[in-house]
Each structure stands twice: as structure tokens, then as C-alpha cells.
Protein backbone atom coordinates (compact mmCIF):
# COMPACT_ATOMS: atom_id res chain seq x y z
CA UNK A 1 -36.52 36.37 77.59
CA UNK A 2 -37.33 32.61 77.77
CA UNK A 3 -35.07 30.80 75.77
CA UNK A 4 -36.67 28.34 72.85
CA UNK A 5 -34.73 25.00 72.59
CA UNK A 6 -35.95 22.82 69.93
CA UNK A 7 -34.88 19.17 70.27
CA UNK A 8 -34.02 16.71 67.77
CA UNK A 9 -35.67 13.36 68.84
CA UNK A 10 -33.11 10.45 68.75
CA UNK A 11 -33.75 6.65 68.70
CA UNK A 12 -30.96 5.22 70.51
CA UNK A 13 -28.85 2.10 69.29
CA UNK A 14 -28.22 -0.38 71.94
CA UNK A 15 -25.44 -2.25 71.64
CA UNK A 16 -22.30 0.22 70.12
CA UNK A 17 -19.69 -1.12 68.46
CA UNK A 18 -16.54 0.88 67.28
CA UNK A 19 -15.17 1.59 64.37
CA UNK A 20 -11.23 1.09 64.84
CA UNK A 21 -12.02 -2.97 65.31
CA UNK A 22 -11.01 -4.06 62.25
CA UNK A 23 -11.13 -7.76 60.89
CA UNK A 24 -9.82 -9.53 57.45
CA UNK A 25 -11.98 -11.41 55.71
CA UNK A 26 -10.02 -14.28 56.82
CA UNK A 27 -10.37 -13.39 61.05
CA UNK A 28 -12.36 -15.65 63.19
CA UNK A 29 -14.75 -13.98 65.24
CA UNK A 30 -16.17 -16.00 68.65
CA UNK A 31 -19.73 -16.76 68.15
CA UNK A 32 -19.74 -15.82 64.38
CA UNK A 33 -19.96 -18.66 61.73
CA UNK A 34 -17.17 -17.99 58.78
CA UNK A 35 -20.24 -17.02 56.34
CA UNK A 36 -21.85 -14.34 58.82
CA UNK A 37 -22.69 -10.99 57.65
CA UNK A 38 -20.64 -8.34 60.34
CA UNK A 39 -23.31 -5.53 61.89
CA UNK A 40 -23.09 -2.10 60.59
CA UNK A 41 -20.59 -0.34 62.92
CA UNK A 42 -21.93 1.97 65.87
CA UNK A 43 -18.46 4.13 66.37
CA UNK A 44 -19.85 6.58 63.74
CA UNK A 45 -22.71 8.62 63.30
CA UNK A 46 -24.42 10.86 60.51
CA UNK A 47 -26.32 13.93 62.61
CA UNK A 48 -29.10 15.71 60.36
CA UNK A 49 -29.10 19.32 61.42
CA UNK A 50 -31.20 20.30 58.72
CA UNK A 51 -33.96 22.55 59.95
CA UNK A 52 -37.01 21.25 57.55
CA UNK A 53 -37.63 18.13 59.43
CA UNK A 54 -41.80 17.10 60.42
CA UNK A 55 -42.50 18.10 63.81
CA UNK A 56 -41.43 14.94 66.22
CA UNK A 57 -39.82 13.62 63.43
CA UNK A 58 -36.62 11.01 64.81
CA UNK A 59 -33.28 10.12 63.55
CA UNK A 60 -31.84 7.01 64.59
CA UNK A 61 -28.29 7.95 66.82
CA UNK A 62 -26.12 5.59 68.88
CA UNK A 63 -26.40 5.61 72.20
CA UNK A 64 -23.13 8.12 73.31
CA UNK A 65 -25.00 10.84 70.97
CA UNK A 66 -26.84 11.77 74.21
CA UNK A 67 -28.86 14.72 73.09
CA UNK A 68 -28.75 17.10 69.86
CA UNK A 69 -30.88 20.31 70.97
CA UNK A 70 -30.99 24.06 68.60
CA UNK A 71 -30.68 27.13 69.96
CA UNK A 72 -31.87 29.50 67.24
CA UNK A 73 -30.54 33.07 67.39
CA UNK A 74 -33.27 35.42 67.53
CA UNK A 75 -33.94 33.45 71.18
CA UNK A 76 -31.04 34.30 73.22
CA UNK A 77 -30.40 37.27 75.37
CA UNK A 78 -27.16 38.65 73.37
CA UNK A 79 -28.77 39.92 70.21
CA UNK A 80 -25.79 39.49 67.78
CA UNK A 81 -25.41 35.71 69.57
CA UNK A 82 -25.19 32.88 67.14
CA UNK A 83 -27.69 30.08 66.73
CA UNK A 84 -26.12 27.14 68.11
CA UNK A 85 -26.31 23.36 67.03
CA UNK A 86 -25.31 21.86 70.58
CA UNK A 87 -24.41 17.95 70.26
CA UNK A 88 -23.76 16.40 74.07
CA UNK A 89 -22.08 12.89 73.94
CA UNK A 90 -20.69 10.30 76.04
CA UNK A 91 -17.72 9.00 75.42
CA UNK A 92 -17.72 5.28 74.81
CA UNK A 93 -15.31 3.15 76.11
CA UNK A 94 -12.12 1.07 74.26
CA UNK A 95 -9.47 3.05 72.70
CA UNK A 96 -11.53 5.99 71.41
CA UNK A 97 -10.20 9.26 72.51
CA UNK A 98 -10.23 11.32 69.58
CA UNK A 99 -13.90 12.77 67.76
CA UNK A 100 -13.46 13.13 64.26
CA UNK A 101 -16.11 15.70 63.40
CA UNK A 102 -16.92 16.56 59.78
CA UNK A 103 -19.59 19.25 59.47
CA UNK A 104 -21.64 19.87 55.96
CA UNK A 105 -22.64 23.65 55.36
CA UNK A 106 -22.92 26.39 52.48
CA UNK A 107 -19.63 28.01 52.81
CA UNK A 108 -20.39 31.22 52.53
CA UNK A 109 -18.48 34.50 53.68
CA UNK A 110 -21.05 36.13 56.29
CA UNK A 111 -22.24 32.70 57.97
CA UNK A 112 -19.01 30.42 58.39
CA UNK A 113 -19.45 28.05 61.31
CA UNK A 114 -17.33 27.61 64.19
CA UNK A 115 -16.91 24.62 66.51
CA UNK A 116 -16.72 24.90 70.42
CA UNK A 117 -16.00 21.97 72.91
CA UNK A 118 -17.36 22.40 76.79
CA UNK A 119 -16.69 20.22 79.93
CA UNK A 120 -19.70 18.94 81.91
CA UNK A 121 -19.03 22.76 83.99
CA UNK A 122 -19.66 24.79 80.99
CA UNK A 123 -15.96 25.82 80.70
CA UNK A 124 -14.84 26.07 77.22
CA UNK A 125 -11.89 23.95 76.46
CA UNK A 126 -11.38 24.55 72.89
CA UNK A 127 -12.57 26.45 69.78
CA UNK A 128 -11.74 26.05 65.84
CA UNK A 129 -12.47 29.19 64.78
CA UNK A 130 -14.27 30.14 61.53
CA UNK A 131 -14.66 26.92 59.13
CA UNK A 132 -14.46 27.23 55.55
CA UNK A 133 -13.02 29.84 52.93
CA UNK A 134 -16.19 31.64 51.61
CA UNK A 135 -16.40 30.02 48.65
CA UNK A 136 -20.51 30.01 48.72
CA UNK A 137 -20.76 26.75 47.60
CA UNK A 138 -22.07 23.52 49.98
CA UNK A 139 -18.89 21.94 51.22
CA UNK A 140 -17.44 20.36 54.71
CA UNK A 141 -14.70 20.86 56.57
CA UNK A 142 -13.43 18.62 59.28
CA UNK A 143 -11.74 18.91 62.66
CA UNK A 144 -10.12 16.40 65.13
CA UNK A 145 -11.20 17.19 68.85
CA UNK A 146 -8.99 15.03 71.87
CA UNK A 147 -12.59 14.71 73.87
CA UNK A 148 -10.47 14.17 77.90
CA UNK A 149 -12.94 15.84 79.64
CA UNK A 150 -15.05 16.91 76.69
CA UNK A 151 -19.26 16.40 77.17
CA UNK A 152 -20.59 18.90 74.91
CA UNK A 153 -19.69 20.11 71.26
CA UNK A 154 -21.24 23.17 69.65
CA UNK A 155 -21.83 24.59 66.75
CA UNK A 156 -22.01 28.25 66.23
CA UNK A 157 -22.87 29.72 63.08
CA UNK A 158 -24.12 33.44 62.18
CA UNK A 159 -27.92 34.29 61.91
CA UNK A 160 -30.56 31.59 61.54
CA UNK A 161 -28.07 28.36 61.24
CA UNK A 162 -29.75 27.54 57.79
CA UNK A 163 -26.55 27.08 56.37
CA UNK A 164 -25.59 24.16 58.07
CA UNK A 165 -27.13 20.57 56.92
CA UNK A 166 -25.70 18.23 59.02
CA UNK A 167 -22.17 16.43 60.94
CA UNK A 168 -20.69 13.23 60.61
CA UNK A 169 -18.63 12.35 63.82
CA UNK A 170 -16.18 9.38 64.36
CA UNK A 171 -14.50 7.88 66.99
CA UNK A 172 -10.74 7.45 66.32
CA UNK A 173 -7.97 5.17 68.27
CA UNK A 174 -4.78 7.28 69.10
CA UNK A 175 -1.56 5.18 68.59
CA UNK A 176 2.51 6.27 67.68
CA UNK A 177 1.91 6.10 63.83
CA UNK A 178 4.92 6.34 61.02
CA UNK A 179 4.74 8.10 57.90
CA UNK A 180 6.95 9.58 55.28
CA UNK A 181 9.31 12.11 56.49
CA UNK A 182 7.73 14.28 53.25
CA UNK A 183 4.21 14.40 55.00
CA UNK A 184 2.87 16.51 57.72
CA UNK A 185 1.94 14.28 60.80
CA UNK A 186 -1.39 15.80 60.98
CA UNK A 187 -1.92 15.16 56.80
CA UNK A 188 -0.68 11.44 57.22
CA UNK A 189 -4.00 10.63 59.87
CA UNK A 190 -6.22 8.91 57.52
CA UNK A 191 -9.47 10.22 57.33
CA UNK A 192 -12.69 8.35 57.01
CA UNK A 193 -13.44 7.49 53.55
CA UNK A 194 -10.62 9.91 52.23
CA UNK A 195 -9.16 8.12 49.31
CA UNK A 196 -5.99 10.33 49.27
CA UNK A 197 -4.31 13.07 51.74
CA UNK A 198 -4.37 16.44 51.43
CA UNK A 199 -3.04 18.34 48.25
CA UNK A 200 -0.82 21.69 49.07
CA UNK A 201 0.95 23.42 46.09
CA UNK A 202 4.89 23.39 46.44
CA UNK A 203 6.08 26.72 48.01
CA UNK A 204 8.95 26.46 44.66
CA UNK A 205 9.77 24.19 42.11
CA UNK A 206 11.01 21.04 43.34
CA UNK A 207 13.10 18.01 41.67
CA UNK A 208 12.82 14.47 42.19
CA UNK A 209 14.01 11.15 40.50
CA UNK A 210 13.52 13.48 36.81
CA UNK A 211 10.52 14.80 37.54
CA UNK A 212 9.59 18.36 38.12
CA UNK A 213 6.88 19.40 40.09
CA UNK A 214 5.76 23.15 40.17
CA UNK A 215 3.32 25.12 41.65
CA UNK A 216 0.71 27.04 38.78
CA UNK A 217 -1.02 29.07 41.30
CA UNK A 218 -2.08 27.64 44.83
CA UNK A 219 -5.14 30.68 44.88
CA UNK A 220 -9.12 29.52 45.15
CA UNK A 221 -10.59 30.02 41.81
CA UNK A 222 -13.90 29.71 40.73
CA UNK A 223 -14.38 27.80 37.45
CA UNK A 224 -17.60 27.11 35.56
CA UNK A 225 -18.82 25.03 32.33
CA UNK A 226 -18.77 28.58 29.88
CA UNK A 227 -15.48 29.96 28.25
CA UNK A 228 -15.27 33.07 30.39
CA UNK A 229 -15.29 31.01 33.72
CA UNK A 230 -12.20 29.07 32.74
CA UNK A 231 -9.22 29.50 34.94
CA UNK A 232 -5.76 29.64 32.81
CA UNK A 233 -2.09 29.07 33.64
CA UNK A 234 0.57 30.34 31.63
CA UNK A 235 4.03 28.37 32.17
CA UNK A 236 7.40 27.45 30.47
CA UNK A 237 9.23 24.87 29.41
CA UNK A 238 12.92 24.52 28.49
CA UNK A 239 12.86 20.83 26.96
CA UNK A 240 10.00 18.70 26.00
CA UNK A 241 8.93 16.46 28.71
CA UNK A 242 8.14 12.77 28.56
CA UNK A 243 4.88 13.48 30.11
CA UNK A 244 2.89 16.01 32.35
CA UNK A 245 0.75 15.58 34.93
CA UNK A 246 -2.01 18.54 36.00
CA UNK A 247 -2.86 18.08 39.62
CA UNK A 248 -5.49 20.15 41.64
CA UNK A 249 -8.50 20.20 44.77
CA UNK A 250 -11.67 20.67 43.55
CA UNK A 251 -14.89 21.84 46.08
CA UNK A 252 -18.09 21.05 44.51
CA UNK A 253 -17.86 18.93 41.30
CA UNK A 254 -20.74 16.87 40.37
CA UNK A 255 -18.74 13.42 39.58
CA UNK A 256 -20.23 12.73 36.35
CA UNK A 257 -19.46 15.95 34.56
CA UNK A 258 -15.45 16.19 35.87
CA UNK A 259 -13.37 19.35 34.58
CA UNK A 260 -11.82 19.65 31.30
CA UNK A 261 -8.26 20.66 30.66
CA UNK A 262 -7.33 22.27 27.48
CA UNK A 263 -3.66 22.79 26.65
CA UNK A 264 -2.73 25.32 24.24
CA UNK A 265 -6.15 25.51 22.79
CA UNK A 266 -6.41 21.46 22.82
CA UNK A 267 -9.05 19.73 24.50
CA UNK A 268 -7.37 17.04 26.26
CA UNK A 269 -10.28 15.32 27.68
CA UNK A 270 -11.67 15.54 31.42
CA UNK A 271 -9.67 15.41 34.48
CA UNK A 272 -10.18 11.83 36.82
CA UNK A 273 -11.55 12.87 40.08
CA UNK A 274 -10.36 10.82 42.91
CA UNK A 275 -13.81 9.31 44.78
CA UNK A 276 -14.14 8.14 48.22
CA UNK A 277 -16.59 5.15 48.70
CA UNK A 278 -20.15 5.56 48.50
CA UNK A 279 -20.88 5.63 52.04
CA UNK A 280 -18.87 9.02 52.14
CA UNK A 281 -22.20 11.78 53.45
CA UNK A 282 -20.29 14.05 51.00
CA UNK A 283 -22.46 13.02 48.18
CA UNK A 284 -25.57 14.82 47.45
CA UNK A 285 -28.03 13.93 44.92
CA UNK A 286 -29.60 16.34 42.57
CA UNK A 287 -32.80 15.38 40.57
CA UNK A 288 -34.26 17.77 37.90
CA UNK A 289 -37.81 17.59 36.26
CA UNK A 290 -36.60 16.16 32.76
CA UNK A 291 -33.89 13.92 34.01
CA UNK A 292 -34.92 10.45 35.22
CA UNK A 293 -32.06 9.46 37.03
CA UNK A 294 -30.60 11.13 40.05
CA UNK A 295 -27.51 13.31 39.56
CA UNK A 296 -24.56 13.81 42.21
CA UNK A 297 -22.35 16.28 43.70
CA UNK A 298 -19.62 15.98 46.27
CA UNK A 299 -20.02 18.23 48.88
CA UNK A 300 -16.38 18.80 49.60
CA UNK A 301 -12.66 18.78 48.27
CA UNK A 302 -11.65 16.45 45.62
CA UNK A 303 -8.66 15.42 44.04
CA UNK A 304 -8.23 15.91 40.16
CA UNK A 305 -5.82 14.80 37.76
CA UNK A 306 -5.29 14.86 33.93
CA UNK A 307 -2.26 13.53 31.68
CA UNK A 308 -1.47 16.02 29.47
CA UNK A 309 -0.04 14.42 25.74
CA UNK A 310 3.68 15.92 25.20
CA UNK A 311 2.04 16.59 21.49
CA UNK A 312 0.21 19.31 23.23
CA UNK A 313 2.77 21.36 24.70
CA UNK A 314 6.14 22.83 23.41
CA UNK A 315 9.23 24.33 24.23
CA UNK A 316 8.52 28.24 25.51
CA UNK A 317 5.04 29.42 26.89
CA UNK A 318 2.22 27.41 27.51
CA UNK A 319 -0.86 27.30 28.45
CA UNK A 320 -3.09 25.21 30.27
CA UNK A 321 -6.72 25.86 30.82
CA UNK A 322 -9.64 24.40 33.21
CA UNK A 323 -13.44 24.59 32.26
CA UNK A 324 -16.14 22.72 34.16
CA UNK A 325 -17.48 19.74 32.36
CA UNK A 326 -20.74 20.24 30.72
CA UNK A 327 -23.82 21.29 32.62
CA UNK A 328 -22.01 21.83 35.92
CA UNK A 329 -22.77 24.51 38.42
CA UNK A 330 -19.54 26.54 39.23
CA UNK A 331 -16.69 25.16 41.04
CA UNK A 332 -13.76 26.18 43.29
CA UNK A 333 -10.09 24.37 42.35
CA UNK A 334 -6.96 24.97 44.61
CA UNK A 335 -3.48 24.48 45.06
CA UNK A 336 -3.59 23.58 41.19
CA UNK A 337 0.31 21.98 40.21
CA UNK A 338 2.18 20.27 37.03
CA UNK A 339 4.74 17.52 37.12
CA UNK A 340 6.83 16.49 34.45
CA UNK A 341 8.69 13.79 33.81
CA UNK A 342 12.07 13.61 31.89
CA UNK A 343 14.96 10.79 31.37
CA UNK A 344 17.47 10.60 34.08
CA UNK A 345 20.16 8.40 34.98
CA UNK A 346 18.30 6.18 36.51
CA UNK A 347 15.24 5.99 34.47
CA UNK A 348 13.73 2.27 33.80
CA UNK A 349 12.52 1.73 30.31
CA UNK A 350 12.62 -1.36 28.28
CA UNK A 351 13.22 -1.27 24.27
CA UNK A 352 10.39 -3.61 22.93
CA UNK A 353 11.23 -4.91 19.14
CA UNK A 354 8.25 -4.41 16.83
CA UNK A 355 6.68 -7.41 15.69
């Protein structure tokens, strides 16, 4: 059978820059006045995989995105093949030796992608395995890929590929790097436009400078805005703390309409999510017939946080409770944690007279 390759057209950028080559505000750059405006960066690019595009419709690409070509499944020889996003790039020159490759998609169960990377000989030289956690909601997940001797990345997902919408990729300088003993090497890379590092839930209860932190369940839950789809934690306390801190990853919120956390029946207000800047592709609006203004969800994991008042818990059981905020879809939260915060010997406080 002939095989059908449809082909994304690309508009190539001619002069790349790259993103590691960072300036102050206060740098002098040859040829630049002090005043200038600096060029949007050419190390990074946003690929739109989505399939509803206009026939010989074009997407601007820099110029080491050499080709972005679909292989849909129904068209290959192997029936129970995958349809394959295939995205062949040239590696640009510099520093960059590492692809940072974030790809957008509907988690869900039966259609998790995978990502493969082949030499210019068509021998596969590595392969991430299934992406995602089948939480069938839209979400990313991203992979670093050392591209020595790496032309061609694809990406395989099950059935028609419908459930993929598109892949931001990155190049990224390699260097010796220091971090806290406390954090994974591979958590400590910064990512692009990730405002914190990863959030795991502590394997026990852990102690530090007073505080407590402990794990209330580290499990993928599903949450929504009614009663019934709150997720609740039941937990004790010996003593009263001087505060509390609820801590969790949440896939999916839509950032005006956080999660709430109740504690012991009390609504203590919505949790503070933890944004990364605008230019982040995680962010997809949302417009509805009789709303004006265009609403947004992040398409992806998302720190959350919520101080709990000590008024609202007490010695013994508690609980603590999390609802999504008002007129949110359903949500997934993860590796959900408390800290709290007593006096120790060391603790700095100041006793200020009332006036």
C-alpha cells in the first residue's frame, strides 16, 4: 500500500538565535544602541500538530526545524502501527546539545504518546516510553533528549493521533551545575518557563528547623467544583501548630477559578496556584457563548498552596478537604502534603509592644 504523508508547510526563519544567550538589562551588545528592543529568540519553537489546519496552510518554524511530515495510521503496512508526528531537525550550532521537548496532548489511557529519536540511518537511538498517566484531561509532559547524532524525533501515538495538539522544543546548553544536596539533579534543571521544580510527596514524615512536613496521600485524584468530587484527608495532630501549609500538583486548573480547601468543615478560601509567564504554550483559552471575555486553562501540572488558620484545626483528627473552584471542569491533584510549623530553639520572633 502507498503510504500517505501529509506535510506541514513551514516558513523558515533566517537568521537563528539561541536561547541560552542571556544579557542584563545593563549588557552592552556590539551594534545595538542602549535603548534597542532585543529580537524574539530563534532557539525555541512552538510546533502545531493539530490536525484541523486549511489545506496549504503554513506555520512559521526556524530554520533547524527542517521538516514536520504525518504519517496517519490507517496508511502504513502494520495495521496496529501508530500514526506518527515525525519532526526532522538540524542541530544548530553554539553550545546547544540538549532538545528540550514538551509535547501537549489529551492524556488519556488508550492513546498515550510515546517519543522516539532516529539517526540520519534510521537506527533508533532512544525511546521514552508511554507519556502521561491517563488522567483524560489535556496536559503535557516533557522530556530532555542529548541530540549527538540525533536527526529525526517522532511521535507515536495510538489510532488517528487526534489527541495530540502540538510540541514546544528548546535548545538547552549543558554545563557542571550545583544544586542542593536535597534535590534530584535531574529536578534541579530549570525548565522553560517553570516557576518552581517538581513537587514529590515525602516517602515519611520528615522534620526540619520545627517544621513538619508529611505526606496526605501522594495518589492522582480527580477533584471537581460539586461536593461529591471533593478529595478529603483525614490526619492528626498532637499540639497545635503555629501554622499549616497544604501543598499539592494540580493538572488542568483554569487559573481564575483555583481550588478551595476546607478544613474541618471551614472554607478557608482558594489555594494560590503558582503561574509560569504568559508566554508558557500551556495556556489555553476557553470562550463560551454568554461570556465576553476569554477564559483560561493550564494545560499541565501546577503548583498549589493554601495557609490553613491554626483556628481551623485542633488537637486529634482532622480533616482537610479540596473542591474545585466554581465553574471548573474536573481536575487531577497529586503528591498532595502539609507542613507545620511549631517553636523551636531556634525560632526568630520579635515581641512588638502595642501601641
Amino acid at each position: 500500500m502507498r503510504q500517505r504523508i501529509l506535510t506541514l508547510g513551514l516558513i523558515l526563519v533566517a537568521r537563528t538565535l539561541f536561547a541560552q544567550e542571556a544579557l542584563t538589562l545593563d549588557s552592552t551588545v556590539p551594534g545595538h544602541t542602549g535603548n534597542s528592543i532585543t529580537a524574539p529568540v530563534s532557539g525555541n519553537a512552538w510546533i502545531d500538530l493539530r490536525q484541523n489546519a486549511k489545506p496549504g496552510a503554513v506555520q512559521n518554524a526556524p530554520d533547524w526545524v527542517e521538516a514536520v511530515t504525518f504519517i496517519p495510521a490507517g496508511t502504513q503496512a502494520d495495521a496496529a502501527a501508530p500514526s506518527v508526528f515525525r519532526i526532522r531537525l538540524a542541530r544548530p550550532g553554539g553550545r546547544a546539545s540538549v532538545l528540550f521537548f514538551r509535547l501537549f496532548f489529551n492524556d488519556q489511557t488508550a492513546a498515550r504518546p510515546a517519543i522516539v529519536a532516529w539517526d540520519e540511518s534510521g537506527s533508533q537511538l532512544l525511546r521514552s516510553g508511554p507519556l502521561g498517566t491517563g488522567i483524560d484531561l489535556e496536559s503535557s509532559e516533557s522530556v530532555m533528549i542529548p541530540m549527538h547524532g540525533i536527526t529525526t524525533i517522532d511521535v507515536e501515538v495510538p489510532g488517528e493521533g487526534n489527541s495530540v495538539r502540538g510540541a514546544y522544543l528548546e535548545w538547552m546548553s549543558s554545563s557542571e551545575m550545583v544544586h542542593a544536596s536535597g534535590v534530584g539533579s535531574q529536578d534541579a534543571v530549570p525548565q522553560p518557563f517553570a516557576a518552581t521544580l517538581p513537587l514529590h510527596a515525602p516517602a515519611q514524615d520528615a522534620e526540619e528547623f520545627g517544621t513538619v512536613t508529611a505526606s496526605l496521600s501522594a495518589d492522582l485524584i480527580r477533584i471537581g467544583s460539586a461536593s461529591s468530587q471533593a478529595a478529603t484527608f483525614e490526619f492528626g495532630l498532637e499540639s497545635q501548630p503555629l501554622l499549616a501549609l497544604i501543598t499539592f500538583e494540580i493538572a488542568g486548573p483554569r487559573i481564575d477559578s483555583p481550588p478551595e480547601v476546607i478544613a474541618n468543615g471551614e472554607n478557608v478560601g482558594p489555594a494560590s496556584l503558582v503561574m509560569p509567564g504568559l508566554a508558557d504554550p500551556g495556556y489555553r483559552g476557553e470562550m463560551h457563548a454568554i461570556v465576553s471575555q476569554m477564559q483560561f486553562q493550564y494545560t499541565g501540572w501546577l503548583r498549589a498552596q493554601k495557609i490553613v488558620p491554626v483556628s481551623a484545626l485542633r488537637t486529634g483528627t482532622n480533616n482537610i478537604t479540596i473542591i474545585n473552584g466554581p465553574n471548573a471542569a474536573g481536575a487531577v491533584i497529586r503528591a498532595t502534603q502539609i507542613q507545620l510549623k511549631y517553636l523551636w530553639d531556634k525560632s526568630d520572633y520579635i515581641l512588638k509592644p502595642d501601641h
